[in-house]
PDB file of N, CA and C in Angstrom:
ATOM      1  N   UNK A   1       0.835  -1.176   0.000  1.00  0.00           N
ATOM      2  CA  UNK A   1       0.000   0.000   0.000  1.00  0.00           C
ATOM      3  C   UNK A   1       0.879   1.237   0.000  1.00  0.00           C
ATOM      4  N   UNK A   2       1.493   1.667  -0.674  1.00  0.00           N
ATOM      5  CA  UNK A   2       2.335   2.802  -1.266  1.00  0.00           C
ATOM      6  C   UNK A   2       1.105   4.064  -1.582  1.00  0.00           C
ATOM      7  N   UNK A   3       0.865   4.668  -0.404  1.00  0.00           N
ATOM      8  CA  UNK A   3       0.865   6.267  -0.485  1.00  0.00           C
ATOM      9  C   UNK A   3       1.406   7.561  -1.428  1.00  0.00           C
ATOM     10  N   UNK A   4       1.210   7.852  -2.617  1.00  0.00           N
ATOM     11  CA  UNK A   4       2.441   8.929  -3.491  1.00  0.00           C
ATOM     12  C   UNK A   4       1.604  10.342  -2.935  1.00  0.00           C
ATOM     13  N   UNK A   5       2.324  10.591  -2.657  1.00  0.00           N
ATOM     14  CA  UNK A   5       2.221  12.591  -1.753  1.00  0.00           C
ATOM     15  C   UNK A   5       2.721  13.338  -3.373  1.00  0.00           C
ATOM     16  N   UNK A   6       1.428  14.369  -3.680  1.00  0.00           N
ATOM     17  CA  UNK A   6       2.456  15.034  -4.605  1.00  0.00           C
ATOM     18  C   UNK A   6       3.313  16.056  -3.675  1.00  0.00           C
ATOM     19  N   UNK A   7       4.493  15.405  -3.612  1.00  0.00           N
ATOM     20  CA  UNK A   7       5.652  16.680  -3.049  1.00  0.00           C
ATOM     21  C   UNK A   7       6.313  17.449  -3.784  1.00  0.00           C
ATOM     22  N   UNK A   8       6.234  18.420  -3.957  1.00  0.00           N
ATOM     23  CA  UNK A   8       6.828  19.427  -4.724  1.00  0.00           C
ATOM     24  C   UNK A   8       8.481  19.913  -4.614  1.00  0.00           C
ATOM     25  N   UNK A   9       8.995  19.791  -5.661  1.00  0.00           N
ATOM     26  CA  UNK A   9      10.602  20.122  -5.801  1.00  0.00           C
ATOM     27  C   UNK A   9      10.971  21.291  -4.496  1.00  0.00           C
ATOM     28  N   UNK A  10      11.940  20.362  -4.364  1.00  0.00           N
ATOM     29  CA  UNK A  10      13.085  21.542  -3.219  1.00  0.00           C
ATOM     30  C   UNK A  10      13.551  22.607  -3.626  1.00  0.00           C
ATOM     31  N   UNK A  11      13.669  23.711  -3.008  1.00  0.00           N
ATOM     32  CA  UNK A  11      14.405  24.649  -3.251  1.00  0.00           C
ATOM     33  C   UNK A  11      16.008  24.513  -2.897  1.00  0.00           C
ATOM     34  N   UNK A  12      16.795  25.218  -3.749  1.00  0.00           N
ATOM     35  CA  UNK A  12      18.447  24.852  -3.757  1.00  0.00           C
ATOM     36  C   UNK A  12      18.817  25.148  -1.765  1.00  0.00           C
ATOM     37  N   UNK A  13      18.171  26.358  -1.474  1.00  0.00           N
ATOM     38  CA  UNK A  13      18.195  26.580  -0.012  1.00  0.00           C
ATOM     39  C   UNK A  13      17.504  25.391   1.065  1.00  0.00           C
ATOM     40  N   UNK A  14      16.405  24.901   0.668  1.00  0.00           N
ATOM     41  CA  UNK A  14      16.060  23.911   1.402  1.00  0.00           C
ATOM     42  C   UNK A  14      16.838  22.765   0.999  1.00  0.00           C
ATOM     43  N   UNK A  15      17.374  22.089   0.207  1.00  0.00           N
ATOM     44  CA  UNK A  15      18.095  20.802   0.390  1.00  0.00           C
ATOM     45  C   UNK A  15      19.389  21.377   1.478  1.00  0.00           C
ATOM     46  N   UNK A  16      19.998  22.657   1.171  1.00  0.00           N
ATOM     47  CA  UNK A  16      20.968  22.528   1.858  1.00  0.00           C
ATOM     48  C   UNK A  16      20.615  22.422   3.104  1.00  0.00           C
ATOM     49  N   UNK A  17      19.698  23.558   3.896  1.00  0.00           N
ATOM     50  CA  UNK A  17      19.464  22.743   5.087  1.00  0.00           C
ATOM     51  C   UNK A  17      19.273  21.884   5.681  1.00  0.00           C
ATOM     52  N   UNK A  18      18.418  20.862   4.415  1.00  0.00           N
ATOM     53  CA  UNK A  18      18.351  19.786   5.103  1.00  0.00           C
ATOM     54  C   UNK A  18      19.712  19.007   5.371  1.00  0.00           C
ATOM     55  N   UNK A  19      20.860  18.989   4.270  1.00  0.00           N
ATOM     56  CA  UNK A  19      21.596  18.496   4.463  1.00  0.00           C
ATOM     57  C   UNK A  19      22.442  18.910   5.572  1.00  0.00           C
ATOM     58  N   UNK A  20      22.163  20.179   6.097  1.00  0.00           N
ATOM     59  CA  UNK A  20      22.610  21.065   7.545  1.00  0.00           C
ATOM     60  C   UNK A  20      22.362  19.810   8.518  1.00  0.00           C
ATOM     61  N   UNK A  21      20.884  19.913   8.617  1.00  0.00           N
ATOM     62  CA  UNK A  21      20.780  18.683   9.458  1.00  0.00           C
ATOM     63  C   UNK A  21      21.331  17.488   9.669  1.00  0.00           C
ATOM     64  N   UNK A  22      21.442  17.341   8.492  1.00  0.00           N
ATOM     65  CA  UNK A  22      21.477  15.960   8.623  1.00  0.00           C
ATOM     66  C   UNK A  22      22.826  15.276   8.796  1.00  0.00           C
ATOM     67  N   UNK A  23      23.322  15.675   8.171  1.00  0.00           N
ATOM     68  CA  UNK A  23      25.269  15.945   8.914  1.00  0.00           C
ATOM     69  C   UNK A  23      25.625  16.538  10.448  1.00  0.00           C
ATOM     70  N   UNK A  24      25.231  17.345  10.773  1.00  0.00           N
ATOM     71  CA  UNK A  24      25.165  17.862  11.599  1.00  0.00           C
ATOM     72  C   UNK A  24      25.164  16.625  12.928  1.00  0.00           C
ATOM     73  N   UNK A  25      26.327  16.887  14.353  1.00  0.00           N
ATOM     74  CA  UNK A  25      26.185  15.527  15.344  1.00  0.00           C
ATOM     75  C   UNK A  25      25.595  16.593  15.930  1.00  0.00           C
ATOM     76  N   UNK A  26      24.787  17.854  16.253  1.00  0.00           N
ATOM     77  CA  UNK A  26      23.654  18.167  17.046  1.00  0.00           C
ATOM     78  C   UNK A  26      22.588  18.383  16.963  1.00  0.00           C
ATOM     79  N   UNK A  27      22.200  17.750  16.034  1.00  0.00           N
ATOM     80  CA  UNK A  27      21.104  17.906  15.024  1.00  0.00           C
ATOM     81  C   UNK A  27      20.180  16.665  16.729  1.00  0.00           C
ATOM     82  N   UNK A  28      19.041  17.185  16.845  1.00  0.00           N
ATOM     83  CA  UNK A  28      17.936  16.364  18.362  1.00  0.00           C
ATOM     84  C   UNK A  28      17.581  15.279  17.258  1.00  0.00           C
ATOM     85  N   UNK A  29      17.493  14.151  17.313  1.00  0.00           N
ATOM     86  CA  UNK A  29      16.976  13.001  17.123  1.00  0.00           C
ATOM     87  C   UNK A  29      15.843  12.872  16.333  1.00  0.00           C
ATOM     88  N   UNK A  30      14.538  13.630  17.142  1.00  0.00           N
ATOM     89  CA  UNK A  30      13.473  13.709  16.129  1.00  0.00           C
ATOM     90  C   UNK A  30      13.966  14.203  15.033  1.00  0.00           C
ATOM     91  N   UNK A  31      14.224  15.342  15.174  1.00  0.00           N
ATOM     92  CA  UNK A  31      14.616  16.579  13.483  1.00  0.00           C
ATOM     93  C   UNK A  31      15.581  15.916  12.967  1.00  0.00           C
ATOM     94  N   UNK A  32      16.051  14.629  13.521  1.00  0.00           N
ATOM     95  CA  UNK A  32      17.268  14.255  12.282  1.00  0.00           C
ATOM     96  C   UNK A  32      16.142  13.153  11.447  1.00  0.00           C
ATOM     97  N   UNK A  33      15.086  12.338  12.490  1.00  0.00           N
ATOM     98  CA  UNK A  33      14.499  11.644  11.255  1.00  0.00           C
ATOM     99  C   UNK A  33      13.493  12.218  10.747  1.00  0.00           C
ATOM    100  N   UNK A  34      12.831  13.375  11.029  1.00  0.00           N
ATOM    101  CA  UNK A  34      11.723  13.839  10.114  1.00  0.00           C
ATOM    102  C   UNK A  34      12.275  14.886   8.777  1.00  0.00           C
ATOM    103  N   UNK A  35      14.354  15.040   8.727  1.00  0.00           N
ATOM    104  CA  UNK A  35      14.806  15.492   7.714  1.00  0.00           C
ATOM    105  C   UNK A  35      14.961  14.457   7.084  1.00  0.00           C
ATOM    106  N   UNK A  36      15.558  13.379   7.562  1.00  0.00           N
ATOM    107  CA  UNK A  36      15.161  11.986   6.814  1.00  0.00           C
ATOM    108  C   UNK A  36      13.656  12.055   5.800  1.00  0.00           C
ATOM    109  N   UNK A  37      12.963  11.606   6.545  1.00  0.00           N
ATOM    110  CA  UNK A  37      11.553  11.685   5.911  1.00  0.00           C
ATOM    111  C   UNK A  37      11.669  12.508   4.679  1.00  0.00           C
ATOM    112  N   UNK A  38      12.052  14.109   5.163  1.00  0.00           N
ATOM    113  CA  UNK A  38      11.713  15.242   3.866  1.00  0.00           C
ATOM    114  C   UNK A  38      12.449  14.791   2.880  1.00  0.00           C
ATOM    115  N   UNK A  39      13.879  14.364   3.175  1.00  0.00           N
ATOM    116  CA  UNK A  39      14.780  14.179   2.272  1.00  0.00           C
ATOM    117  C   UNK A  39      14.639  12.382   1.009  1.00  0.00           C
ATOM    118  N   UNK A  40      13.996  11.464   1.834  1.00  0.00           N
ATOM    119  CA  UNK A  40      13.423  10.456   1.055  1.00  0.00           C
ATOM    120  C   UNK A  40      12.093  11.304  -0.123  1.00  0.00           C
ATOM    121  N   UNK A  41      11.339  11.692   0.751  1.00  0.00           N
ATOM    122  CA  UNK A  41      10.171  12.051  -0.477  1.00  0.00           C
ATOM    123  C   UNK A  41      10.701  12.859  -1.289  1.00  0.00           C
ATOM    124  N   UNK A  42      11.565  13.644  -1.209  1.00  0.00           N
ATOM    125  CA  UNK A  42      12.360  14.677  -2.468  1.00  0.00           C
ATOM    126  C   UNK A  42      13.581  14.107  -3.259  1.00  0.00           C
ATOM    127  N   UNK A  43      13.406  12.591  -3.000  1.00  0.00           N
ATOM    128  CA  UNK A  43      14.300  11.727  -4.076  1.00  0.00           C
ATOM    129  C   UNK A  43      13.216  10.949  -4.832  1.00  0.00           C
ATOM    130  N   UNK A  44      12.376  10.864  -4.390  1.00  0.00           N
ATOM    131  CA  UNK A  44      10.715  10.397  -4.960  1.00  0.00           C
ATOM    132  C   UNK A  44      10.309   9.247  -4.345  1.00  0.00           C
ATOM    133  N   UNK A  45      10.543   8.742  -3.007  1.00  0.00           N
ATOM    134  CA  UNK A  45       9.921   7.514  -2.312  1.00  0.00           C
ATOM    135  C   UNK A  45       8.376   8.136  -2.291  1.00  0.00           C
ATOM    136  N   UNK A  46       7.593   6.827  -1.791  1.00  0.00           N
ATOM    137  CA  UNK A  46       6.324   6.782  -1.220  1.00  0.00           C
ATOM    138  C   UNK A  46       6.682   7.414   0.304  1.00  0.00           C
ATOM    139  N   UNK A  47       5.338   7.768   0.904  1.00  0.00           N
ATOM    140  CA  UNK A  47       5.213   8.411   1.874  1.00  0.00           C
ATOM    141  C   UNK A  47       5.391   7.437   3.104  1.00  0.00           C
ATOM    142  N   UNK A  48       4.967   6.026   2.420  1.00  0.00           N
ATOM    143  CA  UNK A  48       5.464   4.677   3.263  1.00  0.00           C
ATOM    144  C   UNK A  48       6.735   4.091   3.405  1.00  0.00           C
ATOM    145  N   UNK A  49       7.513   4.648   2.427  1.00  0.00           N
ATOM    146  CA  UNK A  49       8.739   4.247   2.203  1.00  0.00           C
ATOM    147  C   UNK A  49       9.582   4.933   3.043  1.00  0.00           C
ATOM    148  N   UNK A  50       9.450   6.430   2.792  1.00  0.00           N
ATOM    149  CA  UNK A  50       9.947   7.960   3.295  1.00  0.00           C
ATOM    150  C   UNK A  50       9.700   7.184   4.963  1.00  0.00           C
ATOM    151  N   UNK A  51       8.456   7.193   5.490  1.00  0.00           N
ATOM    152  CA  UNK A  51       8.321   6.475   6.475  1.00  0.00           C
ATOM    153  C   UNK A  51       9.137   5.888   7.549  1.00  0.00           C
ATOM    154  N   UNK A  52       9.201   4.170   6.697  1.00  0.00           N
ATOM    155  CA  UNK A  52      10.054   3.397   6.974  1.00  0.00           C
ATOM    156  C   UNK A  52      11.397   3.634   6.976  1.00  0.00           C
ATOM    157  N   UNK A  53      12.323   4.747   6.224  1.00  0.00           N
ATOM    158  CA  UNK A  53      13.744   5.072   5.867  1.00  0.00           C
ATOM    159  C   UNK A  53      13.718   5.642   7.797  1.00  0.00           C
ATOM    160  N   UNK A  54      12.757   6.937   7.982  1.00  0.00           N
ATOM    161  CA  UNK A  54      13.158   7.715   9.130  1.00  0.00           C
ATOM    162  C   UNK A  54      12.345   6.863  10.370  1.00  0.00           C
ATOM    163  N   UNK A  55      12.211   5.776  10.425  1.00  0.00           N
ATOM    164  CA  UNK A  55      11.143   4.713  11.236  1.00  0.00           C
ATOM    165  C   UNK A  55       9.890   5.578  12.260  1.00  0.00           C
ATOM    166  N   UNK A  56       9.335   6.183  11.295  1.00  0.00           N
ATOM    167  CA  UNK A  56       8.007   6.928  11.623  1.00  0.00           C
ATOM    168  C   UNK A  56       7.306   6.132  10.889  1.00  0.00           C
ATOM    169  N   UNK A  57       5.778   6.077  11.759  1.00  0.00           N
ATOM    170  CA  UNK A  57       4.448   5.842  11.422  1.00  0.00           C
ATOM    171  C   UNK A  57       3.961   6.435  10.471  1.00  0.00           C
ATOM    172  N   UNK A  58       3.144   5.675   9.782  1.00  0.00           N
ATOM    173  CA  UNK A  58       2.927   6.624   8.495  1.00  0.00           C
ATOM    174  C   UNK A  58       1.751   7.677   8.749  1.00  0.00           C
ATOM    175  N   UNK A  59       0.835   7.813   9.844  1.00  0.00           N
ATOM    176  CA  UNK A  59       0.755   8.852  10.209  1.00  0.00           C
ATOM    177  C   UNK A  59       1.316   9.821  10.990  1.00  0.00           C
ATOM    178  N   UNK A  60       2.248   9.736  11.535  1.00  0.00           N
ATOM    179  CA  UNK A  60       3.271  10.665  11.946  1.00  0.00           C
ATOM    180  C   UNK A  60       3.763  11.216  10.393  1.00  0.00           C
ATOM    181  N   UNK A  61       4.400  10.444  10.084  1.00  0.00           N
ATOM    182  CA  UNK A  61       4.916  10.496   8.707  1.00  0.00           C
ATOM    183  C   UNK A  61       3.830  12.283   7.948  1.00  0.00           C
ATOM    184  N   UNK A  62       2.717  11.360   7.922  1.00  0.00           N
ATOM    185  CA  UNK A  62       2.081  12.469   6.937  1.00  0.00           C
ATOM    186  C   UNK A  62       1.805  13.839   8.040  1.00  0.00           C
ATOM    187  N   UNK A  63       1.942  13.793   9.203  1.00  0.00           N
ATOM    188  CA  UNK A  63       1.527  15.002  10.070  1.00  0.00           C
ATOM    189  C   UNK A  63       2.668  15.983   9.921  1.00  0.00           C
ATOM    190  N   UNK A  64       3.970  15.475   9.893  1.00  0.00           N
ATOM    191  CA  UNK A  64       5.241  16.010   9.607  1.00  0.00           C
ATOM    192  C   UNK A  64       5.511  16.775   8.023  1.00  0.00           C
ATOM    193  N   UNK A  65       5.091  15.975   7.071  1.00  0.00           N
ATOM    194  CA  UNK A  65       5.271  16.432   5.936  1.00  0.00           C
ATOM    195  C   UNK A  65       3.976  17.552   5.734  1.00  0.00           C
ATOM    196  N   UNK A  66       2.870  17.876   6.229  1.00  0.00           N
ATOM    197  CA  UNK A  66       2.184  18.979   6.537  1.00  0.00           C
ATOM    198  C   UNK A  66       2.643  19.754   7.184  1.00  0.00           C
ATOM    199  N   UNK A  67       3.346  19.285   8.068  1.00  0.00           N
ATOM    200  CA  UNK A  67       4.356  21.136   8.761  1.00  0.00           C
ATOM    201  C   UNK A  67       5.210  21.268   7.711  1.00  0.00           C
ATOM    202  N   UNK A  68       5.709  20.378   7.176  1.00  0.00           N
ATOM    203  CA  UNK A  68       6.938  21.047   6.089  1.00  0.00           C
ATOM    204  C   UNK A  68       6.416  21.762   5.149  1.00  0.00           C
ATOM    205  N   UNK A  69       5.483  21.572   4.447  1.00  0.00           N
ATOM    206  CA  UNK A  69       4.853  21.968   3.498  1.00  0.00           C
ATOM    207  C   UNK A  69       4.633  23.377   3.588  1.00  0.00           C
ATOM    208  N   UNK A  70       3.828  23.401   5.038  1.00  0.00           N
ATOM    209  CA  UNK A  70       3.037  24.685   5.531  1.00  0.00           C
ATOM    210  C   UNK A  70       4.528  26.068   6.518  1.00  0.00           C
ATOM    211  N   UNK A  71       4.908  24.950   6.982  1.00  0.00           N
ATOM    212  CA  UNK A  71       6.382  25.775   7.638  1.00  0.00           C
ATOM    213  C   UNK A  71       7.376  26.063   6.898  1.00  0.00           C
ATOM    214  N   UNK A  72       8.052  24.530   6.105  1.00  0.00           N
ATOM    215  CA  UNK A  72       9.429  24.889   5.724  1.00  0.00           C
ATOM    216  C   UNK A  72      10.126  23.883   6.218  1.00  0.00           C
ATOM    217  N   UNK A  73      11.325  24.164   6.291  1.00  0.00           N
ATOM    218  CA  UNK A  73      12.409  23.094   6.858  1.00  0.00           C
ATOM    219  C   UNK A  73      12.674  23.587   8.687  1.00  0.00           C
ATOM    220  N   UNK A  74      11.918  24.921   9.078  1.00  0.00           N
ATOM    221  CA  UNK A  74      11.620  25.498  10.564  1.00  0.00           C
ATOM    222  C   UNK A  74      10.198  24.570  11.262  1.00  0.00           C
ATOM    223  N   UNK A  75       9.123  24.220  10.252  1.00  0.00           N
ATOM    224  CA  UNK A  75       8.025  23.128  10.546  1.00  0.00           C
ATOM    225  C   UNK A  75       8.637  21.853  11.404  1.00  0.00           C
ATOM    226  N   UNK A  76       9.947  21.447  11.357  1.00  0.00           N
ATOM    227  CA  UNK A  76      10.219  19.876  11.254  1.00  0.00           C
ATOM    228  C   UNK A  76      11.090  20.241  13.041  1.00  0.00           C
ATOM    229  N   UNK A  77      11.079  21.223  13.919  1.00  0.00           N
ATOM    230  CA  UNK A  77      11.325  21.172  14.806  1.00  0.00           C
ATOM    231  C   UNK A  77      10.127  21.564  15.786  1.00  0.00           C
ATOM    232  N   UNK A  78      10.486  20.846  17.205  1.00  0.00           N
ATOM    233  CA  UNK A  78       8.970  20.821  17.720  1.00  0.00           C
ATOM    234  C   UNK A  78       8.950  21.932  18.710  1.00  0.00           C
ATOM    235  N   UNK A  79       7.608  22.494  18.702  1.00  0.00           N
ATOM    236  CA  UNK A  79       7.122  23.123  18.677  1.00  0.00           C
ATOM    237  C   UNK A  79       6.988  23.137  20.908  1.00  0.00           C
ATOM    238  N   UNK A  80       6.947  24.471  21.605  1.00  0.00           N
ATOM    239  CA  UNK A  80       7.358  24.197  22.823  1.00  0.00           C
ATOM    240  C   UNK A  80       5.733  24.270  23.560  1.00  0.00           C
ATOM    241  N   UNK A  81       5.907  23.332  24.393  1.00  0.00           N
ATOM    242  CA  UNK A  81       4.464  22.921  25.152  1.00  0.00           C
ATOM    243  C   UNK A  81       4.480  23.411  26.212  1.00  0.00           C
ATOM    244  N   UNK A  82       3.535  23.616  26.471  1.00  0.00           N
ATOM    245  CA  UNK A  82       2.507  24.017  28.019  1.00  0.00           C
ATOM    246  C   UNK A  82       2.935  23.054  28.600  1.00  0.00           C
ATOM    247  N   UNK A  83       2.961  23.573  30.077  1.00  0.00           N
ATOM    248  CA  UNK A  83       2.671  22.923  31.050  1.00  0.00           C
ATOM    249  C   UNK A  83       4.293  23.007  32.031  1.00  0.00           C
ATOM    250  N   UNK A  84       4.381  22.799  32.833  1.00  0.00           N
ATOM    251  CA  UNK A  84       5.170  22.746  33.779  1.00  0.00           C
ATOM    252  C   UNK A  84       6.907  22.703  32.888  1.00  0.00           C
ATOM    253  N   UNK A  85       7.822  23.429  33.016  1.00  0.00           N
ATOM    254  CA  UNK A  85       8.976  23.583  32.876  1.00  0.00           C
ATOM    255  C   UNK A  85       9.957  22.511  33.066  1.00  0.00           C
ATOM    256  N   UNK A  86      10.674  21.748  32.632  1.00  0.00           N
ATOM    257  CA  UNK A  86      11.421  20.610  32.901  1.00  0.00           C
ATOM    258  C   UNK A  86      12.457  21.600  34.315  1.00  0.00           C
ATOM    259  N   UNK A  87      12.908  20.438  35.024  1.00  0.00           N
ATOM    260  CA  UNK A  87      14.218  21.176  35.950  1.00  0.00           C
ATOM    261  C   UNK A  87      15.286  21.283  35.519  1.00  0.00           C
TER     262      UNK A  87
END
């Protein structure tokens, strides 16, 4: 069951960031696999494939590639929550 997302071509500035990331040894864990993710669907995987490369759910998968879309390559870092302050 292969999902195809029409994803639309990268900009020369967005691959490089992504590749910022993704090289990068401080790049947080999540944002290294949801640049994964961006970076599979902009070689032309399925959204299941893209998925499986960054081992996200394929609805995670598609919730992520809607911030990218709508954000950018700034979408794919998370976003700071309510509630009590870590120590």
């Amino acid at each position: 069951m292969s999902h195809i997302v029409a994803f639309p071509e990268l900009t020369g500035e967005q691959l490089v960031d992504l590749q910022r990331l993704l090289r990068s040894r401080s790049t947080p864990a999540g944002v290294h696999r949801r640049a994964i993710l961006i970076w599979e669907l902009a070689a032309g995987s399925s959204l299941v494939e893209a998925g499986e490369a960054a081992a996200l759910h394929y609805t995670n998968a598609h919730r992520w590639v809607r911030r990218f879309l709508a954000s950018g390559v700034k979408g794919l870092t998370d976003r700071t929550r309510s509630g009590r302050p870590p120590d």
